[in-house]
N, C-alpha and C. Protein backbone atom coordinates (compact mmCIF):
# COMPACT_ATOMS: atom_id res chain seq x y z
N UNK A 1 13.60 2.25 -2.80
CA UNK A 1 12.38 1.74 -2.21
C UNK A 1 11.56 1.12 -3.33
N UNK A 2 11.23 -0.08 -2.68
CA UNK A 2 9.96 -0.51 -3.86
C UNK A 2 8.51 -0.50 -3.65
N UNK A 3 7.92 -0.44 -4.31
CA UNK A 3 6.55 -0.29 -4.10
C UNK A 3 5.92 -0.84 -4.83
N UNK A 4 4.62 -1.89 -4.40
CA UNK A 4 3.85 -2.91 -5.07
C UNK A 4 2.50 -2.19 -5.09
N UNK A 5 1.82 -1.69 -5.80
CA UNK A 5 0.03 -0.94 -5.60
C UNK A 5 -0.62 -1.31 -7.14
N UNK A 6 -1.76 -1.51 -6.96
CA UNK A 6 -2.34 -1.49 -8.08
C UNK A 6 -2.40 -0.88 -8.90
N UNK A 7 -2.01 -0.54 -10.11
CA UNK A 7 -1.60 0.53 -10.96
C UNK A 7 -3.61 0.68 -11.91
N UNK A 8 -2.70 2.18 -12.53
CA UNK A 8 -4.14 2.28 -13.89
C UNK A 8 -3.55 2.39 -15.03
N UNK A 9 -2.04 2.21 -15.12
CA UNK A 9 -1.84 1.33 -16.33
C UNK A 9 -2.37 1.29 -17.87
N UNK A 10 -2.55 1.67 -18.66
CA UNK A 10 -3.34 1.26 -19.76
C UNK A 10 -2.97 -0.26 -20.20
N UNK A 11 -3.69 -1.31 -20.54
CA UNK A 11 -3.52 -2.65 -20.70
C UNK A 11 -2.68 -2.72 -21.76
N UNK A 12 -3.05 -2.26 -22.96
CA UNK A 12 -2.31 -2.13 -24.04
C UNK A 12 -0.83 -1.59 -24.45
N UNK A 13 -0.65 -1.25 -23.04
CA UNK A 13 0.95 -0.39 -22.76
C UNK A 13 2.00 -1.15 -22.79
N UNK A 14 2.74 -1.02 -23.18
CA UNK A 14 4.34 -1.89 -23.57
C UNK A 14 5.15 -1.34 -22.82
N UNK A 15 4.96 -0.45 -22.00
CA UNK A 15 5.52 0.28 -21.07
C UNK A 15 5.53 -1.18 -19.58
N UNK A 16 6.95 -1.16 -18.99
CA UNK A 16 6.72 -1.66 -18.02
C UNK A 16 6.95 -0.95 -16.72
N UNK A 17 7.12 0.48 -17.03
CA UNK A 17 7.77 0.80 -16.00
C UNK A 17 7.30 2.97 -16.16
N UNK A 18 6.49 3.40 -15.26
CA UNK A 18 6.44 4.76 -16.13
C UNK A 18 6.77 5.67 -15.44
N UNK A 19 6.71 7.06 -15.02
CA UNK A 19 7.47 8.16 -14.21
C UNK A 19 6.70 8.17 -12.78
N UNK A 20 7.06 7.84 -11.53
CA UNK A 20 6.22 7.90 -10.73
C UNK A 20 5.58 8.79 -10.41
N UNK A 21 5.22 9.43 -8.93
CA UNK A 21 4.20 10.79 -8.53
C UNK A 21 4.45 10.68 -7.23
N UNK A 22 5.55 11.06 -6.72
CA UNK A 22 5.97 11.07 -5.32
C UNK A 22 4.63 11.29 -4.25
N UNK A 23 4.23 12.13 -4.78
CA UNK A 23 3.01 12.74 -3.69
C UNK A 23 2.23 11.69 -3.68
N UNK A 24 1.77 11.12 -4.87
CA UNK A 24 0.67 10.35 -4.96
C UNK A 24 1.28 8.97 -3.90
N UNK A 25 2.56 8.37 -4.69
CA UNK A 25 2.87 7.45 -3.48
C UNK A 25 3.34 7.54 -1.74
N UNK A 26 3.03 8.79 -1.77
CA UNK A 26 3.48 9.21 -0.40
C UNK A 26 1.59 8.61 -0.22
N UNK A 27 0.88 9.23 -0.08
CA UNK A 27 -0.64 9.29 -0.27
C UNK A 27 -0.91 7.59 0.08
N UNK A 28 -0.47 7.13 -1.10
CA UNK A 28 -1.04 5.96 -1.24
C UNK A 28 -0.71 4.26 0.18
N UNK A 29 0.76 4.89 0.42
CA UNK A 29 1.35 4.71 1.74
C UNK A 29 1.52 5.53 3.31
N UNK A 30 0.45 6.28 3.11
CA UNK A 30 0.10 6.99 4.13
C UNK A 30 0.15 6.43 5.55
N UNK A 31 1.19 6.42 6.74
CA UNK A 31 0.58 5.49 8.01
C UNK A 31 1.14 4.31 7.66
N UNK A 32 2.08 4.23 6.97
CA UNK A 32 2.68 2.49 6.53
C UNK A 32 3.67 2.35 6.99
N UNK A 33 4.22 1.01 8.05
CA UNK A 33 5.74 0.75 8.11
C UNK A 33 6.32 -0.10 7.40
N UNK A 34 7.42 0.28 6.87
CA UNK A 34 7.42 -0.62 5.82
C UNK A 34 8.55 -1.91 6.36
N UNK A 35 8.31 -1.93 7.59
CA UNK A 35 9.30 -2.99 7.98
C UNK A 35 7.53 -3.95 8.42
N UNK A 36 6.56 -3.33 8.19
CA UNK A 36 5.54 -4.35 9.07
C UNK A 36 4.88 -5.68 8.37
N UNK A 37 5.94 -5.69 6.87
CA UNK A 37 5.39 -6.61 6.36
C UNK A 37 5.55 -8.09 6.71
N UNK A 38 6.92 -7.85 7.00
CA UNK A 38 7.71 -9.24 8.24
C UNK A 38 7.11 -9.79 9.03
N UNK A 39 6.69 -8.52 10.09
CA UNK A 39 5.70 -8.07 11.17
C UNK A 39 4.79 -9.57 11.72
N UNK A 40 3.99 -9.17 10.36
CA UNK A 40 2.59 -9.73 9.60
C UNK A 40 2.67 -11.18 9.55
N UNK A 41 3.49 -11.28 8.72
CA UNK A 41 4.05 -12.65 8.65
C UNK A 41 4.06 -13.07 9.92
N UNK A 42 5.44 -12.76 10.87
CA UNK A 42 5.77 -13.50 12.29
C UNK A 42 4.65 -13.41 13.05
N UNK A 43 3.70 -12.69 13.08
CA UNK A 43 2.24 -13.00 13.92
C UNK A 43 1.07 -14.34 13.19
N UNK A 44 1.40 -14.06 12.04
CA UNK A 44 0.50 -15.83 11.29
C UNK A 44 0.86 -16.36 11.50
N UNK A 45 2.29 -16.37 11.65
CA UNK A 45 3.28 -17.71 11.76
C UNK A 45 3.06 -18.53 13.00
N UNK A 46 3.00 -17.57 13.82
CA UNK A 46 3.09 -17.75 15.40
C UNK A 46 1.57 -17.95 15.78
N UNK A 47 1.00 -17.29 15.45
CA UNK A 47 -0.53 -17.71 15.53
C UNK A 47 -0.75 -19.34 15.24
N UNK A 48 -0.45 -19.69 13.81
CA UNK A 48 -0.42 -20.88 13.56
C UNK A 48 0.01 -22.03 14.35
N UNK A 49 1.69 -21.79 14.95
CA UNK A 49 1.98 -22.56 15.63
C UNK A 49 1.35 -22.78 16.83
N UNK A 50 1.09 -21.40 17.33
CA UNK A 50 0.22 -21.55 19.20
C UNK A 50 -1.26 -22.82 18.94
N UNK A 51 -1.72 -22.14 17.49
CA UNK A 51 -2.98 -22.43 17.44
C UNK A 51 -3.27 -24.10 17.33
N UNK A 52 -1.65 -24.87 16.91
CA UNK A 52 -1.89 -26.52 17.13
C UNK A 52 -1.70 -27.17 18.88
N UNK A 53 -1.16 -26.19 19.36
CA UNK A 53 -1.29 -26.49 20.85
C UNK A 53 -2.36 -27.71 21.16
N UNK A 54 -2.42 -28.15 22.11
CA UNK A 54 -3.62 -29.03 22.78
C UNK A 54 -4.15 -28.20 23.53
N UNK A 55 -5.91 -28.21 22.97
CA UNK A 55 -6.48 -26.99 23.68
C UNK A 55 -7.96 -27.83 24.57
N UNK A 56 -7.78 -28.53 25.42
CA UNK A 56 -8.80 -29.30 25.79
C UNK A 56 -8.41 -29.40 27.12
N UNK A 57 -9.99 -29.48 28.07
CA UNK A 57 -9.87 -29.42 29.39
C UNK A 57 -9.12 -30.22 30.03
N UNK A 58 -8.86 -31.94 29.72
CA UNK A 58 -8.11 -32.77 30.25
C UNK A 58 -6.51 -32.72 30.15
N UNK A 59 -5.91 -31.21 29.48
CA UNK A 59 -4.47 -31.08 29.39
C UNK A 59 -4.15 -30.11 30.57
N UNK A 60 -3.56 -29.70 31.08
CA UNK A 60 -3.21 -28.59 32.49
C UNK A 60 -2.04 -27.41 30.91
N UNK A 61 -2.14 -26.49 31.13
CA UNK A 61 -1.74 -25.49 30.72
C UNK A 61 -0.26 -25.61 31.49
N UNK A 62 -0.21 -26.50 32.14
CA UNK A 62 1.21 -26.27 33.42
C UNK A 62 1.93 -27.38 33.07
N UNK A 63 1.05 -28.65 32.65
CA UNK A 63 1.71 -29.92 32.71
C UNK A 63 2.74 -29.93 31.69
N UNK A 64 3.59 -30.86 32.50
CA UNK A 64 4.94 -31.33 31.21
C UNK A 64 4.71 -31.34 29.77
N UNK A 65 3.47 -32.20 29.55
CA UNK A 65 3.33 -32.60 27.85
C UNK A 65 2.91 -31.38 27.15
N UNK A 66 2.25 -30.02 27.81
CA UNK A 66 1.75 -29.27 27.36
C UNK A 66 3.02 -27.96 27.38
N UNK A 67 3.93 -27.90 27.95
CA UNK A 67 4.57 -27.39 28.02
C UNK A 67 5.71 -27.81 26.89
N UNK A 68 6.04 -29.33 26.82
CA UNK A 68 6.94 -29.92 25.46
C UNK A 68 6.63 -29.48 24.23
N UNK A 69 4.72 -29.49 24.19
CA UNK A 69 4.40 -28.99 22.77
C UNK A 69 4.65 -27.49 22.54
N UNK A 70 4.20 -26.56 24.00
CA UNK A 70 4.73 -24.90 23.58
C UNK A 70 5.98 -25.08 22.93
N UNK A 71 7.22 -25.88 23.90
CA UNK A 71 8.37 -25.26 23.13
C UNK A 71 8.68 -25.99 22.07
N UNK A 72 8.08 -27.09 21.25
CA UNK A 72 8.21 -27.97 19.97
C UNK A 72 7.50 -26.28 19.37
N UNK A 73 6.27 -25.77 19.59
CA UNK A 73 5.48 -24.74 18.80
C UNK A 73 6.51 -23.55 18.28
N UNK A 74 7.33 -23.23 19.27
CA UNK A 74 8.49 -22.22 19.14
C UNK A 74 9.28 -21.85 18.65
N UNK A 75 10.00 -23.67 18.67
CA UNK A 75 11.24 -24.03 17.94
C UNK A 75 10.39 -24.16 16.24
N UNK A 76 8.97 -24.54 16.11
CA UNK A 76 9.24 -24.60 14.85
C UNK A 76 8.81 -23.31 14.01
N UNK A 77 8.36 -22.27 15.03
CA UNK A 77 8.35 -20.95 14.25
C UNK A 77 9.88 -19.99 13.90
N UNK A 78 10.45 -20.83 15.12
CA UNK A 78 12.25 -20.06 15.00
C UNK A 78 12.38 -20.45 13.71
N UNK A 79 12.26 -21.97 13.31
CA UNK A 79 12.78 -22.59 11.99
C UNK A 79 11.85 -22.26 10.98
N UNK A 80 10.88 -21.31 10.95
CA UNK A 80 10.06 -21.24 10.04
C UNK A 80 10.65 -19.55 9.42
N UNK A 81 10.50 -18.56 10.83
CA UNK A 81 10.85 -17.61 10.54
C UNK A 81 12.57 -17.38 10.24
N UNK A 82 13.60 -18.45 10.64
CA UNK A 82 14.58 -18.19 10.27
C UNK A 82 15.14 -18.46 8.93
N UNK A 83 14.39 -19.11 8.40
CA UNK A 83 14.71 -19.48 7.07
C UNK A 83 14.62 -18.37 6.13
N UNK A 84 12.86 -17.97 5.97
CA UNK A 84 12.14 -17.30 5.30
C UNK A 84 13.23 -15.81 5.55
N UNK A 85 13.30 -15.35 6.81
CA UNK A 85 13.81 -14.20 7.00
C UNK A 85 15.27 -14.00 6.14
N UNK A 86 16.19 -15.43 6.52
CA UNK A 86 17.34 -15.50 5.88
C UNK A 86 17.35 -14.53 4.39
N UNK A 87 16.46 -15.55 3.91
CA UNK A 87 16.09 -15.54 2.36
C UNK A 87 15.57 -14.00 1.62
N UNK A 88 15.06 -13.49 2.56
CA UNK A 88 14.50 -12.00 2.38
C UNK A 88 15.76 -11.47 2.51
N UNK A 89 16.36 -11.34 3.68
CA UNK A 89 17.37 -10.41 3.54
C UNK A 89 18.30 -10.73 2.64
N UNK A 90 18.71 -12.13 2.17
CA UNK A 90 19.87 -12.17 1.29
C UNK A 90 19.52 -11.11 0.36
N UNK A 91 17.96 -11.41 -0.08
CA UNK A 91 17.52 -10.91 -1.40
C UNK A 91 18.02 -9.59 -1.15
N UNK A 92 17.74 -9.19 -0.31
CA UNK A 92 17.70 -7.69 0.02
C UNK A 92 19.40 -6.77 -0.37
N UNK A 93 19.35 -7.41 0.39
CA UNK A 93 21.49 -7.67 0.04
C UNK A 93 21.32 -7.34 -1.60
N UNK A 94 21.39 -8.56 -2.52
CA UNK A 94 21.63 -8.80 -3.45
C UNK A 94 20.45 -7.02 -4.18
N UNK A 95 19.62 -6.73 -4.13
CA UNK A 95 19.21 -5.55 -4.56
C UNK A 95 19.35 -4.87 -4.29
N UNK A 96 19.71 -3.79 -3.06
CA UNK A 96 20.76 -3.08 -2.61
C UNK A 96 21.84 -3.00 -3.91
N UNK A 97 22.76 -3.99 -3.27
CA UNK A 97 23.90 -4.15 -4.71
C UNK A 97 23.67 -3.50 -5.92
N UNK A 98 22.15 -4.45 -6.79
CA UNK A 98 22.06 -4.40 -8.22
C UNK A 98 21.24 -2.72 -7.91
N UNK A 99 20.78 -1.91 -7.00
CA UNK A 99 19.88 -0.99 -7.61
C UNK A 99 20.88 0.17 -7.47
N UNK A 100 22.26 -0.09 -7.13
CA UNK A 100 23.60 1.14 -6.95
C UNK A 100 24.20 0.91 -7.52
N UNK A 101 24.44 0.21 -8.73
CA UNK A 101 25.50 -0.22 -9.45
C UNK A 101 25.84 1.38 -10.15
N UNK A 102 27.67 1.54 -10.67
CA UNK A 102 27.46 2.53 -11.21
C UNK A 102 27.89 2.45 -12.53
N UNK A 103 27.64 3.42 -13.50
CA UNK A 103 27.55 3.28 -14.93
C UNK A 103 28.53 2.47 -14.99
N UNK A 104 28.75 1.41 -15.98
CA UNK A 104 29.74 0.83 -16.46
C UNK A 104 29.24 -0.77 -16.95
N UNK A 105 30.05 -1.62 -17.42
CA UNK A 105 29.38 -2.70 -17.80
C UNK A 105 28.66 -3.66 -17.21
N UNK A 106 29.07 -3.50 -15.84
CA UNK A 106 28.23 -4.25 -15.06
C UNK A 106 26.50 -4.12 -14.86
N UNK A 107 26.66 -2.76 -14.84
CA UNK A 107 24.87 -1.92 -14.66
C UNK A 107 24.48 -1.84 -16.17
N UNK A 108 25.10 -1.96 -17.38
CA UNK A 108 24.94 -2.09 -18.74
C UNK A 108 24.15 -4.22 -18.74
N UNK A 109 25.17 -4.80 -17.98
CA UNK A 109 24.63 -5.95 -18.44
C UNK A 109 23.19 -6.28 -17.39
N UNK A 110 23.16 -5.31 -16.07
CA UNK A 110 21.91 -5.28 -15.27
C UNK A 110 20.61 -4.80 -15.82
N UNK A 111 21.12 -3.49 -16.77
CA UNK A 111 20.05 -3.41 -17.33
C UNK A 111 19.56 -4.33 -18.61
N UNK A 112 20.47 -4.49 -19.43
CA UNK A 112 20.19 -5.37 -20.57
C UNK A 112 19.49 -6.55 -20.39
N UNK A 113 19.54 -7.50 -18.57
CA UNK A 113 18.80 -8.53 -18.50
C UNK A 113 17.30 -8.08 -17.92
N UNK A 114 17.50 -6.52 -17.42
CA UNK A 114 15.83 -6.65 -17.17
C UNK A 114 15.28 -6.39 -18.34
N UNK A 115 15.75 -6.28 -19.17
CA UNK A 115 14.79 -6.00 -20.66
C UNK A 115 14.60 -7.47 -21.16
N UNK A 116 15.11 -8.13 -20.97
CA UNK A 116 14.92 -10.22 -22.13
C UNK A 116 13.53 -10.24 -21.12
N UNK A 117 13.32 -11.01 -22.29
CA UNK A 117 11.45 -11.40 -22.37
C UNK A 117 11.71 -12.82 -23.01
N UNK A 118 11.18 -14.17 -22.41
CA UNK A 118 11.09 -13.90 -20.92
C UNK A 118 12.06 -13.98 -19.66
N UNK A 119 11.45 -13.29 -18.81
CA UNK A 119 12.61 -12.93 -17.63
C UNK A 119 13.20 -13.77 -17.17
N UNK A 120 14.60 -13.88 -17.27
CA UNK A 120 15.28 -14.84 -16.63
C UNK A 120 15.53 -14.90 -14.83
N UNK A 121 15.40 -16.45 -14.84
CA UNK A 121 16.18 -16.28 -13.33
C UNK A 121 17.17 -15.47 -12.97
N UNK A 122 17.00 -15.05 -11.46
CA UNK A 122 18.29 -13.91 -11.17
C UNK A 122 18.14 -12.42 -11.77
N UNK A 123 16.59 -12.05 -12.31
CA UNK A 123 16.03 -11.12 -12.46
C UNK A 123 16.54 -9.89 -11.53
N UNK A 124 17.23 -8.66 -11.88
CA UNK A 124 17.26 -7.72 -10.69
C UNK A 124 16.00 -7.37 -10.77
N UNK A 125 14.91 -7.34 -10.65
CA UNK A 125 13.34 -6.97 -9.73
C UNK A 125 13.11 -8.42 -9.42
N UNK A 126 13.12 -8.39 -7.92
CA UNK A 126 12.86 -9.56 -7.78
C UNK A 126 11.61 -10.31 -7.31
N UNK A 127 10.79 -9.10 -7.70
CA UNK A 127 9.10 -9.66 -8.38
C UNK A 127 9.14 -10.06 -9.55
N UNK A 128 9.33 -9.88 -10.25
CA UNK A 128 9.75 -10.28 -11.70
C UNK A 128 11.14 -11.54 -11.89
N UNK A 129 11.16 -11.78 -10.93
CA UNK A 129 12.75 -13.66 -11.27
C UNK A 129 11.48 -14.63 -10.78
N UNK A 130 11.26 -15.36 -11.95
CA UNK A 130 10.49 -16.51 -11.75
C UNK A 130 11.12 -17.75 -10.56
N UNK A 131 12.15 -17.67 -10.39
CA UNK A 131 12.71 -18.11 -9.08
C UNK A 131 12.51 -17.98 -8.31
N UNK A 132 11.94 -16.89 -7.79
CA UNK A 132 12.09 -15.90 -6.55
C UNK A 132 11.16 -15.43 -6.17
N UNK A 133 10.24 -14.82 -7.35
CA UNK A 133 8.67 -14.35 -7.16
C UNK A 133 7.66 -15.11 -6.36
N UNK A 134 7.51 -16.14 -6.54
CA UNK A 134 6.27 -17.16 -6.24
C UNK A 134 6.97 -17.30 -4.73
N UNK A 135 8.31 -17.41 -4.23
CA UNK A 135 8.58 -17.89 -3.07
C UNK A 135 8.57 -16.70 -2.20
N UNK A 136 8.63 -15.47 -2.33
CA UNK A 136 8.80 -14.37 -2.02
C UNK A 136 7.42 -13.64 -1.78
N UNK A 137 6.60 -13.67 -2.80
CA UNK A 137 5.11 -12.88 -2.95
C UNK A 137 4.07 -14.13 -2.86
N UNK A 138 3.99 -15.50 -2.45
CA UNK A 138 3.12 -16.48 -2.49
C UNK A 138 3.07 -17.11 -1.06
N UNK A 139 4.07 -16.50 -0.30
CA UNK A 139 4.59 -17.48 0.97
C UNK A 139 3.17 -17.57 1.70
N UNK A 140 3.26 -18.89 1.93
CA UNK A 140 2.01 -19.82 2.65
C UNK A 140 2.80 -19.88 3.89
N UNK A 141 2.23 -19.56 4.63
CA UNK A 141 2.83 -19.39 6.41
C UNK A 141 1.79 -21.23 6.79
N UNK A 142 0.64 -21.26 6.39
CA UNK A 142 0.25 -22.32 6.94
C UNK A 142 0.96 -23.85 6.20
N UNK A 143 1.34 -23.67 5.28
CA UNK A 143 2.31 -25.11 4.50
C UNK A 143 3.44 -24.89 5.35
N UNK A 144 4.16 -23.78 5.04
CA UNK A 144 5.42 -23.14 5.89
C UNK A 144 5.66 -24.15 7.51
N UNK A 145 4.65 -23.88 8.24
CA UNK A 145 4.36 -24.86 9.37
C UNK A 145 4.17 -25.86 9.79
N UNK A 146 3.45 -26.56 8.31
CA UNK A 146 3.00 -28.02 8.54
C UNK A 146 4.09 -28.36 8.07
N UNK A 147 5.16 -28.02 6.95
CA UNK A 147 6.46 -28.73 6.79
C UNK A 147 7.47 -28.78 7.95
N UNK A 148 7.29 -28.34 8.64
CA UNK A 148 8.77 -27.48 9.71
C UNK A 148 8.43 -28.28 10.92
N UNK A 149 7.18 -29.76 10.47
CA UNK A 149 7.26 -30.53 12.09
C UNK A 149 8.22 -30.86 12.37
């Protein structure tokens, strides 16, 4: 499991990584699903799309043209959320993999690349792969939409 929270850290620490506190992160995720982050997403997403609808008295909620744009609105959250989702789970896949590796050179050369400074692409934390981070932890649901006309 990973877990993203604001740490207290000392700034000056060269430490990137320190012994956790089960309790404390139980605490700190109290009432959390951790599938609801998706969730979250597919409701902006979808919000967004409903929300370009034609929303004015002279359209009928029934009529043809208003009905073409619901399902244009639909199809482009399918293509919004199918992508993005793709992309999560590959990741997911791919860390799975790297966080069971077992002793041997393979998990020798897994660990040896999370230590290079600076972090290379294909980072196993994949908050930390400059590839991956910004598209992963930055996702704009409203660009996301306006590209996917």
């Amino acid at each position: 499991m990973v877990l993203l929270v604001p740490d207290d850290i000392p700034e000056d620490s060269l430490a990137s990584t320190i012994e956790g506190n089960v309790q404390e992160m139980c605490a700190l995720f109290e009432g959390w699903d951790p599938r609801a982050g998706m969730a979250f997403e597919d409701g902006a997403v979808l919000g967004e799309c409903l929300s370009r609808l034609p929303d004015r008295d002279d359209v009928a909620k029934t009529s043809p043209d208003f009905l073409q744009a619901k399902r244009h609105a639909l199809s482009v959250f399918q293509q919004c959320r199918k992508e993005r989702t793709k992309m999560v789970v590959d990741r997911g896949n791919i860390q799975q993999y790297l966080y069971h590796l077992h002793d041997g050179p393979e998990q020798e050369e897994r660990d040896r690349k999370m230590q290079m400074t600076p972090t290379p692409e294909g980072e196993a934390l994949a908050w930390r792969d400059p590839g991956l981070a910004p598209k992963l932890l930055g996702y704009d649901h409203i660009a996301d939409v306006s590209l996917s006309k």
